[in-house]
PDB file of N, CA and C in Angstrom:
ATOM      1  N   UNK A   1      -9.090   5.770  -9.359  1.00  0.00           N
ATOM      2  CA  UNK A   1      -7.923   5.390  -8.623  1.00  0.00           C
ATOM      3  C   UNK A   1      -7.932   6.034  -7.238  1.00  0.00           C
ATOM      4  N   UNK A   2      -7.965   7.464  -7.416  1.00  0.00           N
ATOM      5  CA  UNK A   2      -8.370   8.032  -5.619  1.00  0.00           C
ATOM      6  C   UNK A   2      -9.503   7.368  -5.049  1.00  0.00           C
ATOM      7  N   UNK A   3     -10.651   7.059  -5.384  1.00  0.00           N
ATOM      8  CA  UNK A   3     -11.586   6.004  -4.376  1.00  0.00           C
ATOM      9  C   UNK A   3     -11.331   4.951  -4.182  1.00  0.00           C
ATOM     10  N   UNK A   4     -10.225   4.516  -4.804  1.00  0.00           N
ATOM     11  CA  UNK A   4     -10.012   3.264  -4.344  1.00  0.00           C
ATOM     12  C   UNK A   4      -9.019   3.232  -3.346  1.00  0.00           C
ATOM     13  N   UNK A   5      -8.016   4.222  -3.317  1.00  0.00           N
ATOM     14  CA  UNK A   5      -6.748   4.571  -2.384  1.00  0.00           C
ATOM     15  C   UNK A   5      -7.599   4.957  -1.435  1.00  0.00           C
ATOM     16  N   UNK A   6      -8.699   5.991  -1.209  1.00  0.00           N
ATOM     17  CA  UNK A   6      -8.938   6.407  -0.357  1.00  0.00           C
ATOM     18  C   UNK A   6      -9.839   5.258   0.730  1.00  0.00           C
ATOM     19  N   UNK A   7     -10.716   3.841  -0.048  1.00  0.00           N
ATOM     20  CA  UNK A   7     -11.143   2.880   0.521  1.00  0.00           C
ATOM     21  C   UNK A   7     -10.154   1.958   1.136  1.00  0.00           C
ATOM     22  N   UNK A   8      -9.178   1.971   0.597  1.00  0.00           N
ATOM     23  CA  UNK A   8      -7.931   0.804   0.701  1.00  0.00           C
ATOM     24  C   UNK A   8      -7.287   1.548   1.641  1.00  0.00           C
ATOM     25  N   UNK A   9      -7.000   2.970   2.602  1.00  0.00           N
ATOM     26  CA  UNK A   9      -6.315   3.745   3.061  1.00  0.00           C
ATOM     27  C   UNK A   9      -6.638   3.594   4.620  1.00  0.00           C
ATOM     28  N   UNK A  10      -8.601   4.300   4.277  1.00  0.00           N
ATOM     29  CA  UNK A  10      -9.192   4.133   5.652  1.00  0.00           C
ATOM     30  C   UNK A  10     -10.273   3.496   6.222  1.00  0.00           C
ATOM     31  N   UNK A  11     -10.652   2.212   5.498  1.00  0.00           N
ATOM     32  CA  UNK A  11     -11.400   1.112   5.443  1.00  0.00           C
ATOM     33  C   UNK A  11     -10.922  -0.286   5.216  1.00  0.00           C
ATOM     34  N   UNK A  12     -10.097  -0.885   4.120  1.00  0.00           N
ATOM     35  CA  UNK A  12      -9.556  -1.659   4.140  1.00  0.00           C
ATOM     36  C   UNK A  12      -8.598  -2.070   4.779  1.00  0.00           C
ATOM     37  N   UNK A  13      -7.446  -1.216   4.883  1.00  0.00           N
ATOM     38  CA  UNK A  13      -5.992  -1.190   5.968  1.00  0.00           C
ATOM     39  C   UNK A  13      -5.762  -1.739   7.271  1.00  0.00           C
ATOM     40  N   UNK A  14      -7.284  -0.955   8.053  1.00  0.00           N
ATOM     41  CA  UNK A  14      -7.275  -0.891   9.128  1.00  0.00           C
ATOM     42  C   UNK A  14      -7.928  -2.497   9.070  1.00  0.00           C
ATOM     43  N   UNK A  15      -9.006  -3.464   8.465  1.00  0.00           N
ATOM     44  CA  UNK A  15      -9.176  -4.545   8.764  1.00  0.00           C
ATOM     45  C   UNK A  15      -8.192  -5.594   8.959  1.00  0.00           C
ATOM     46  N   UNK A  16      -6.854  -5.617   8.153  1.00  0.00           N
ATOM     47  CA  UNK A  16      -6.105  -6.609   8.358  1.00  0.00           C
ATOM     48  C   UNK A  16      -5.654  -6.578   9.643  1.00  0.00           C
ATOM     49  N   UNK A  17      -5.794  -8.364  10.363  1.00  0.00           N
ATOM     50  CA  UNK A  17      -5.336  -8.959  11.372  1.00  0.00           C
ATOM     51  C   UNK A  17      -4.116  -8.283  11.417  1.00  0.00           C
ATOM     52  N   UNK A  18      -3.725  -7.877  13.207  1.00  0.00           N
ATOM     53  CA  UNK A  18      -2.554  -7.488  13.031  1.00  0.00           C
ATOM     54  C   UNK A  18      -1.641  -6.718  12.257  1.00  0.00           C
ATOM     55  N   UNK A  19      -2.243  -5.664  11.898  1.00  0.00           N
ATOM     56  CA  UNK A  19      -1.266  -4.514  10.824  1.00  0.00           C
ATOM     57  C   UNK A  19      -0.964  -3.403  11.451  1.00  0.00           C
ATOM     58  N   UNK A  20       0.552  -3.203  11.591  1.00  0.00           N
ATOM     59  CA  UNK A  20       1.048  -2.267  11.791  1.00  0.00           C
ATOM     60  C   UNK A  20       1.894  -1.652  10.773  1.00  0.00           C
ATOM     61  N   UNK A  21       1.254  -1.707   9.909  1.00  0.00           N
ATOM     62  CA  UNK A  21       1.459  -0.519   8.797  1.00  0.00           C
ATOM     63  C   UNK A  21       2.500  -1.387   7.463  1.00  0.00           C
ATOM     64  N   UNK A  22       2.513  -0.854   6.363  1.00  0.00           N
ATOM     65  CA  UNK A  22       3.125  -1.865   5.507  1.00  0.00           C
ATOM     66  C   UNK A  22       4.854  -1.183   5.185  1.00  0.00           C
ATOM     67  N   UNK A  23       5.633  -2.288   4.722  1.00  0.00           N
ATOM     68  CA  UNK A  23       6.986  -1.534   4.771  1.00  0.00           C
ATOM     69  C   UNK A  23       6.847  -0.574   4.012  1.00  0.00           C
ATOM     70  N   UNK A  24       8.083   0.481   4.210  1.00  0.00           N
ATOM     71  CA  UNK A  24       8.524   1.248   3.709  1.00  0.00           C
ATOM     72  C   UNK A  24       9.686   1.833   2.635  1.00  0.00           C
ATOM     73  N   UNK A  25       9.728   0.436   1.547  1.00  0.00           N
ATOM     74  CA  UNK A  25      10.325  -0.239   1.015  1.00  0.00           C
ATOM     75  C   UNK A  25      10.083  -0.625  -0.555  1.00  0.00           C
ATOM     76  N   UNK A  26      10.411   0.434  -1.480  1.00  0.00           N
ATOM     77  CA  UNK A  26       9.969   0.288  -3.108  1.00  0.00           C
ATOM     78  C   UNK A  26      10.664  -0.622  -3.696  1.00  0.00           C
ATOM     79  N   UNK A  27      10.696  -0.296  -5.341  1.00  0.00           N
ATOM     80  CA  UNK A  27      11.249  -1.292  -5.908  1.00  0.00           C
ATOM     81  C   UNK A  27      12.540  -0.734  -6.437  1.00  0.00           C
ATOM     82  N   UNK A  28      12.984   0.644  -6.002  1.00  0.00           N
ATOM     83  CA  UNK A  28      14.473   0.901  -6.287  1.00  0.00           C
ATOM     84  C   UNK A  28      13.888   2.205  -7.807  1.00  0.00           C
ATOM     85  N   UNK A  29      12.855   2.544  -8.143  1.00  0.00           N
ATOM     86  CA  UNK A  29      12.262   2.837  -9.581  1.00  0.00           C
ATOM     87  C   UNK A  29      11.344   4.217  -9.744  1.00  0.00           C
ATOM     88  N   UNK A  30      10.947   3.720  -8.314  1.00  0.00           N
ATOM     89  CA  UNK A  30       9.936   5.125  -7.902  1.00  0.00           C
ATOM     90  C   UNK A  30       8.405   4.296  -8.091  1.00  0.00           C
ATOM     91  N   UNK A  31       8.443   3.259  -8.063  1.00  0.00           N
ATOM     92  CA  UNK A  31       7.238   2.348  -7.632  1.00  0.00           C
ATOM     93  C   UNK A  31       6.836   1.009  -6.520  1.00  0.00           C
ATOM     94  N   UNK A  32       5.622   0.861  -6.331  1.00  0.00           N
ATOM     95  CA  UNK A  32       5.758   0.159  -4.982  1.00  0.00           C
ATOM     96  C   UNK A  32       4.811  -0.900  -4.973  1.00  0.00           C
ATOM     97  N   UNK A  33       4.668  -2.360  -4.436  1.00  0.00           N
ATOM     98  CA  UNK A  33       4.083  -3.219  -4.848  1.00  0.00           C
ATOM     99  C   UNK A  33       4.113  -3.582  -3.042  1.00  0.00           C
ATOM    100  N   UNK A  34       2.650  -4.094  -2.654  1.00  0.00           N
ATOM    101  CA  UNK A  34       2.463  -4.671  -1.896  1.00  0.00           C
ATOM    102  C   UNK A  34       1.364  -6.054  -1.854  1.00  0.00           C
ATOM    103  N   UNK A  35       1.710  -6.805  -1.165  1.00  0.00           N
ATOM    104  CA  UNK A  35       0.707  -8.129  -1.483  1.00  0.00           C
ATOM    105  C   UNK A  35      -0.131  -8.198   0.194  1.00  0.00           C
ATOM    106  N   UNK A  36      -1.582  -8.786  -0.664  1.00  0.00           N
ATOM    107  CA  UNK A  36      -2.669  -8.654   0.681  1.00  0.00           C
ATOM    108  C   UNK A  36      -2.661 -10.697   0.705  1.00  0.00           C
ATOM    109  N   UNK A  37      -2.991 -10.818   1.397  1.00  0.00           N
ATOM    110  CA  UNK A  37      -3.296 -12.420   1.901  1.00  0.00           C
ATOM    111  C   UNK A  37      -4.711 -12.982   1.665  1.00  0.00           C
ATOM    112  N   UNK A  38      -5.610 -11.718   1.890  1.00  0.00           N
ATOM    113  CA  UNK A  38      -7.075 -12.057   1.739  1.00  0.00           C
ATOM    114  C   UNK A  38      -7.248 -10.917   1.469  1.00  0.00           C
ATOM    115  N   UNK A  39      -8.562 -11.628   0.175  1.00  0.00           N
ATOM    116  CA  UNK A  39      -9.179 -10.386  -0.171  1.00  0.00           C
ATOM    117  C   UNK A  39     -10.366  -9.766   0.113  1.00  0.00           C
ATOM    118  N   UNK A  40     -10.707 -10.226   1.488  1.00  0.00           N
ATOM    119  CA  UNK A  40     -11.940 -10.223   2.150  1.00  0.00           C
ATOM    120  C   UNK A  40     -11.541  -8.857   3.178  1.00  0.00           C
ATOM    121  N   UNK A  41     -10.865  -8.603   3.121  1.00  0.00           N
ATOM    122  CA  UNK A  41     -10.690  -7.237   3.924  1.00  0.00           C
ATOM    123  C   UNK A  41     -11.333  -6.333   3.020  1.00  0.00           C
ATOM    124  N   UNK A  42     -11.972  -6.055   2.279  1.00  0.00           N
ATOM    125  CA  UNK A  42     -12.292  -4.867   1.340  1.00  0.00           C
ATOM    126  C   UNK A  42     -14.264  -5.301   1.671  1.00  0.00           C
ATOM    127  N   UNK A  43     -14.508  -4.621   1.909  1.00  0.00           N
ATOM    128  CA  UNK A  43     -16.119  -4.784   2.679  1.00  0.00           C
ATOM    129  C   UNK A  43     -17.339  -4.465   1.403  1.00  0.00           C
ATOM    130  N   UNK A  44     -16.449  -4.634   0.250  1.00  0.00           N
ATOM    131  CA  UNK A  44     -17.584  -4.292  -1.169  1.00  0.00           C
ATOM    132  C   UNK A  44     -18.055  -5.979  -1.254  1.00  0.00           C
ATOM    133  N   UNK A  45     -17.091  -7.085  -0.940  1.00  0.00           N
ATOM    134  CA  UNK A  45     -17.287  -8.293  -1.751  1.00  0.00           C
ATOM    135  C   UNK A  45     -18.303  -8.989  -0.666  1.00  0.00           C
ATOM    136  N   UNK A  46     -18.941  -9.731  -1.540  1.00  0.00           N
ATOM    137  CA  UNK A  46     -20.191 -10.583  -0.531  1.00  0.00           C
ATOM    138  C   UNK A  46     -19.318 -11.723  -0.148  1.00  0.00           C
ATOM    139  N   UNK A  47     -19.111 -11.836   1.470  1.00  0.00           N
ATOM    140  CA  UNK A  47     -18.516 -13.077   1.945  1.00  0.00           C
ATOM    141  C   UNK A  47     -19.369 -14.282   1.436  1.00  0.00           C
ATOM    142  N   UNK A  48     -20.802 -14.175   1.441  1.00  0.00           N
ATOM    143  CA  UNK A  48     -21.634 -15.659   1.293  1.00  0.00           C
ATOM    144  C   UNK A  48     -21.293 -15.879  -0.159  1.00  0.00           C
ATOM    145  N   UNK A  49     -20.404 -15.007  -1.168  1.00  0.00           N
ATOM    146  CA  UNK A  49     -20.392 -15.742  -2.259  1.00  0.00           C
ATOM    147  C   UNK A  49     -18.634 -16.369  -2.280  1.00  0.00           C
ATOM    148  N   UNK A  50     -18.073 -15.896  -1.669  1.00  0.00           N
ATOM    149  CA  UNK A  50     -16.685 -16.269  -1.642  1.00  0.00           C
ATOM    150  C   UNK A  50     -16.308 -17.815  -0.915  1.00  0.00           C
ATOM    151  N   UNK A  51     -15.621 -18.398  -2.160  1.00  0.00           N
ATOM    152  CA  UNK A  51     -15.464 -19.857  -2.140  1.00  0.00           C
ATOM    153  C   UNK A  51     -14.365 -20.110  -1.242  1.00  0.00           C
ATOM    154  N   UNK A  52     -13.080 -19.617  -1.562  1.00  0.00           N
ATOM    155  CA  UNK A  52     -11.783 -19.699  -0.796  1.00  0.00           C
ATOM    156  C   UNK A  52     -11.312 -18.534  -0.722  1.00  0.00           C
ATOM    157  N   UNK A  53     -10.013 -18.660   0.303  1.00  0.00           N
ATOM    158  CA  UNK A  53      -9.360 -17.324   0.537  1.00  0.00           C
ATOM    159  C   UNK A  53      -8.792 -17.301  -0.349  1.00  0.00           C
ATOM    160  N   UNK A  54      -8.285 -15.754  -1.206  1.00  0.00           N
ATOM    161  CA  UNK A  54      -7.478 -15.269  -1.906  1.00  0.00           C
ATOM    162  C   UNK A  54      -6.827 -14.445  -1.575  1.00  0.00           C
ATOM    163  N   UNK A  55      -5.324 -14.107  -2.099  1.00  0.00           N
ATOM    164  CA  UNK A  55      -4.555 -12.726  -1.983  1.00  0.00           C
ATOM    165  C   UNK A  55      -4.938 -12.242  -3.017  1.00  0.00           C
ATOM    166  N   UNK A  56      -4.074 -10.793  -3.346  1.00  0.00           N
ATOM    167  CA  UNK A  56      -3.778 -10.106  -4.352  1.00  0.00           C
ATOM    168  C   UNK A  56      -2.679  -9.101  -4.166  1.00  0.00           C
ATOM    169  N   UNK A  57      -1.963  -8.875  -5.643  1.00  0.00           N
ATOM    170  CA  UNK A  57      -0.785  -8.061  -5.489  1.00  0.00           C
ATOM    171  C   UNK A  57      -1.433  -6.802  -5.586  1.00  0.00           C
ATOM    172  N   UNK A  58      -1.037  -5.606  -5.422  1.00  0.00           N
ATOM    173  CA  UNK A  58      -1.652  -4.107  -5.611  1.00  0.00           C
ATOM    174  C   UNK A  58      -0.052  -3.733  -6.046  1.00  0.00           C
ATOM    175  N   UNK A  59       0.286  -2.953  -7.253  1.00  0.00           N
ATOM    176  CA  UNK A  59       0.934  -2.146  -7.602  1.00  0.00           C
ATOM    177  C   UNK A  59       0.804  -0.350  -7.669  1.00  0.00           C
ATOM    178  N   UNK A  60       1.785   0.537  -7.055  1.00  0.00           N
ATOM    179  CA  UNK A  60       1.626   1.508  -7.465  1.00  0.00           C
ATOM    180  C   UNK A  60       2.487   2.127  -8.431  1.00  0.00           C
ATOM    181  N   UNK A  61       2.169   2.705  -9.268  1.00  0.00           N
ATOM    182  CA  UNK A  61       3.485   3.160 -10.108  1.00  0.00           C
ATOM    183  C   UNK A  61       3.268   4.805 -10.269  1.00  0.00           C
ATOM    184  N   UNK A  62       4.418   5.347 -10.044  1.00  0.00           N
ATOM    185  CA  UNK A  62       4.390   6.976  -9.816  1.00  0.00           C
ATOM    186  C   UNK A  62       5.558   7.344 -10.669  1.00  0.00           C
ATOM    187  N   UNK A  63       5.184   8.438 -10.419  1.00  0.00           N
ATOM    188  CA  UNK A  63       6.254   9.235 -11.631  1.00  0.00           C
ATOM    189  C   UNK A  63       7.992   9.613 -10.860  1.00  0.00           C
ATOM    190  N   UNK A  64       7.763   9.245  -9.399  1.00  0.00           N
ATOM    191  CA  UNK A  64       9.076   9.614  -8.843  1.00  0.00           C
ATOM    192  C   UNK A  64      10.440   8.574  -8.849  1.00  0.00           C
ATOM    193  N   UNK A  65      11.377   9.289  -9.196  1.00  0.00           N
ATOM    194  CA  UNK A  65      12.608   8.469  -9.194  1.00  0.00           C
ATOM    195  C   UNK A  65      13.316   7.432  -8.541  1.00  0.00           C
ATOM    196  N   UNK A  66      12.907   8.001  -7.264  1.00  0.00           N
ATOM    197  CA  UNK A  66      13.778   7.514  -6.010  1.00  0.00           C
ATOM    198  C   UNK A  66      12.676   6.669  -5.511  1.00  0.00           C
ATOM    199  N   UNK A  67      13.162   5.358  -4.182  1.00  0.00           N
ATOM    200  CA  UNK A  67      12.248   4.990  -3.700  1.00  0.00           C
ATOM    201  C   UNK A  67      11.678   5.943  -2.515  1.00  0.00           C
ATOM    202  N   UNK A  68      12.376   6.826  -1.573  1.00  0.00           N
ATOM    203  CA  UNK A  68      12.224   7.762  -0.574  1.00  0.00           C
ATOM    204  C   UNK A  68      11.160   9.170  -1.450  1.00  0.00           C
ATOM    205  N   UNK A  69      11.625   8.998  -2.759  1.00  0.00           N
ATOM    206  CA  UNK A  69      10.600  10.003  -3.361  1.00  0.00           C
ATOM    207  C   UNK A  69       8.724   9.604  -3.437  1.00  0.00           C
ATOM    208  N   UNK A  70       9.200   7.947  -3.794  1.00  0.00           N
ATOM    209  CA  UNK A  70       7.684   7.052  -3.982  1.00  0.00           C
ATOM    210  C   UNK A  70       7.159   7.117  -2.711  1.00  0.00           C
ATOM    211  N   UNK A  71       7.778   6.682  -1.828  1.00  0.00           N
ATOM    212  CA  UNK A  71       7.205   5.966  -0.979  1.00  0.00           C
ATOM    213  C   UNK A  71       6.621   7.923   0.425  1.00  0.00           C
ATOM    214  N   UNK A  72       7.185   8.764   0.026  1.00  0.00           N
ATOM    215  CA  UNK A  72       6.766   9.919   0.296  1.00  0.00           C
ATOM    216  C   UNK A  72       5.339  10.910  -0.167  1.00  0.00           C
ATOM    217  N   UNK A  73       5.523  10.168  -1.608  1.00  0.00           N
ATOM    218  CA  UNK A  73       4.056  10.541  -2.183  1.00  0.00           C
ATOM    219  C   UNK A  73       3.103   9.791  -2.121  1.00  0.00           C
ATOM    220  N   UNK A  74       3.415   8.670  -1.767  1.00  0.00           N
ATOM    221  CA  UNK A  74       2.387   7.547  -1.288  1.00  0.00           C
ATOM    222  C   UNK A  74       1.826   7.693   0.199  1.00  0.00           C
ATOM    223  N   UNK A  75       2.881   8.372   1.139  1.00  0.00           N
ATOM    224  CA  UNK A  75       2.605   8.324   2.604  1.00  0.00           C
ATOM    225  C   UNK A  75       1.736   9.826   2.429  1.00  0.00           C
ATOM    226  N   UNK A  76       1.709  10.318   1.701  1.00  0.00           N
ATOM    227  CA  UNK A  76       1.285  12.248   1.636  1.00  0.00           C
ATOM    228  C   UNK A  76      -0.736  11.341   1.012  1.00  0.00           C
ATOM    229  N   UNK A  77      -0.224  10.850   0.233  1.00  0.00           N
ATOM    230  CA  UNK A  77      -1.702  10.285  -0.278  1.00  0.00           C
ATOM    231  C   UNK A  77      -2.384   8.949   0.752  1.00  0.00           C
ATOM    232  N   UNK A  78      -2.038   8.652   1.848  1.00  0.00           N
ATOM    233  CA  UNK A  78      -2.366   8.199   3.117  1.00  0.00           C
ATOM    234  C   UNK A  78      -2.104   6.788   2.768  1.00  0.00           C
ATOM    235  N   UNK A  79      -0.878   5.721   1.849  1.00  0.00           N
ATOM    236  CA  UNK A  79      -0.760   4.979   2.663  1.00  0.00           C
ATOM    237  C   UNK A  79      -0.490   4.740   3.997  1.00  0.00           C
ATOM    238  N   UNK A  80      -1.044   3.751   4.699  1.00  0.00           N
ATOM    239  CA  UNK A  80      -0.159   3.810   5.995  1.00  0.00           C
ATOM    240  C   UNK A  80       1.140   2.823   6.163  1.00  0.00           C
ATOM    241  N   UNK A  81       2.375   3.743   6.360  1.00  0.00           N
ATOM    242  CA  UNK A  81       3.389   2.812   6.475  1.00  0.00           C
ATOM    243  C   UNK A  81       3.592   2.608   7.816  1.00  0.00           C
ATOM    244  N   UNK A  82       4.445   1.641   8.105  1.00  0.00           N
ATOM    245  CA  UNK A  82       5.179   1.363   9.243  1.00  0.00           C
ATOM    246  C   UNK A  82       6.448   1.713   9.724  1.00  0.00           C
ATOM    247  N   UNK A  83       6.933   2.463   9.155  1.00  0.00           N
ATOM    248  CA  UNK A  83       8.373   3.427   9.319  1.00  0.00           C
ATOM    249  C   UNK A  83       8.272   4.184   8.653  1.00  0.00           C
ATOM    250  N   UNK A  84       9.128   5.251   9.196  1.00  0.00           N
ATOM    251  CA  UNK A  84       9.853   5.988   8.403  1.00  0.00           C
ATOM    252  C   UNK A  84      10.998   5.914   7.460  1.00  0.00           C
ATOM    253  N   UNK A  85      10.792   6.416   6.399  1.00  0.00           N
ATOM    254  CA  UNK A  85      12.128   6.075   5.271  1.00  0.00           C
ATOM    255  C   UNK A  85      13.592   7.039   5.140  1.00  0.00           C
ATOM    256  N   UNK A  86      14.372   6.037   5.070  1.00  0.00           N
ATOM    257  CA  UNK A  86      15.764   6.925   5.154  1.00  0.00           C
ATOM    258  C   UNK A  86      15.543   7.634   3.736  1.00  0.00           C
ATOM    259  N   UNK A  87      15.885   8.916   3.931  1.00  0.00           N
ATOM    260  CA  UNK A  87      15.809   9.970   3.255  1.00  0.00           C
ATOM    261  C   UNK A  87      17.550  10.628   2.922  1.00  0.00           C
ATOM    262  N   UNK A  88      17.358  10.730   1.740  1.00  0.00           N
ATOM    263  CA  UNK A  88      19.298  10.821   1.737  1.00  0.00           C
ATOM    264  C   UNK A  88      19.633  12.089   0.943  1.00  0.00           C
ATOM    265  N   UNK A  89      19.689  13.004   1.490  1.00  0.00           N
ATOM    266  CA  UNK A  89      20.262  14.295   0.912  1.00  0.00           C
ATOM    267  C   UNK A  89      21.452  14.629   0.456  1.00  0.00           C
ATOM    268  N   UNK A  90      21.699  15.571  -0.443  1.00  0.00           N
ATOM    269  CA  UNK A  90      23.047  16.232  -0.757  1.00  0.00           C
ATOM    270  C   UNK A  90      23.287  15.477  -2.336  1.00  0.00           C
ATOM    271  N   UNK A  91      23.768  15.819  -3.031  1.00  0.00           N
ATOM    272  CA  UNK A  91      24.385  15.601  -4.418  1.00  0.00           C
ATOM    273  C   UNK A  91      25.204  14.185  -4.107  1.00  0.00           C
ATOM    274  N   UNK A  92      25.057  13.355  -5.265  1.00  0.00           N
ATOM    275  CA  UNK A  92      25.905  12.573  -5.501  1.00  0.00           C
ATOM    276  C   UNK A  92      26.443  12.116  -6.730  1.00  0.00           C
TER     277      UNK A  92
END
């Protein structure tokens, strides 16, 4: 799972057209799902065998509660996001 975060972080990421970083935005659970458009950004797959474009979903699922908790341990383990996340302190 870390070689693959770490390929998908600072090899894959940076290929997508136009990316400035992915939201910063879970599923409310303490996990985070993002979808790619093509799966030809990842430089393992042989283009001469690839028939059509594909996406794919990527799920992360972590042990943290909050989405500001997920999406903090995800940015510490180098996703790259595109904002910063409201962070909400104090007891409630």
């Amino acid at each position: 799972m870390f070689d693959f975060l770490d390929r998908f972080c600072n090899i894959a990421s940076p290929r997508i057209r136009d990316f400035h970083g992915f939201p910063s935005k879970g599923d409310g659970r303490g996990s985070y799902s993002l979808g790619l458009e093509d799966q030809q950004i990842f430089p393992e797959l042989n283009l001469d065998l690839v028939k059509r474009t594909q996406g794919m979903n990527i799920t992360f699922v972590t042990s943290a509660k909050t989405d500001s908790e997920c999406i903090e341990l995800l940015r510490l383990l180098g996703i790259p996001f595109n904002e910063l996340p409201v962070i909400v302190t104090g007891w409630m």
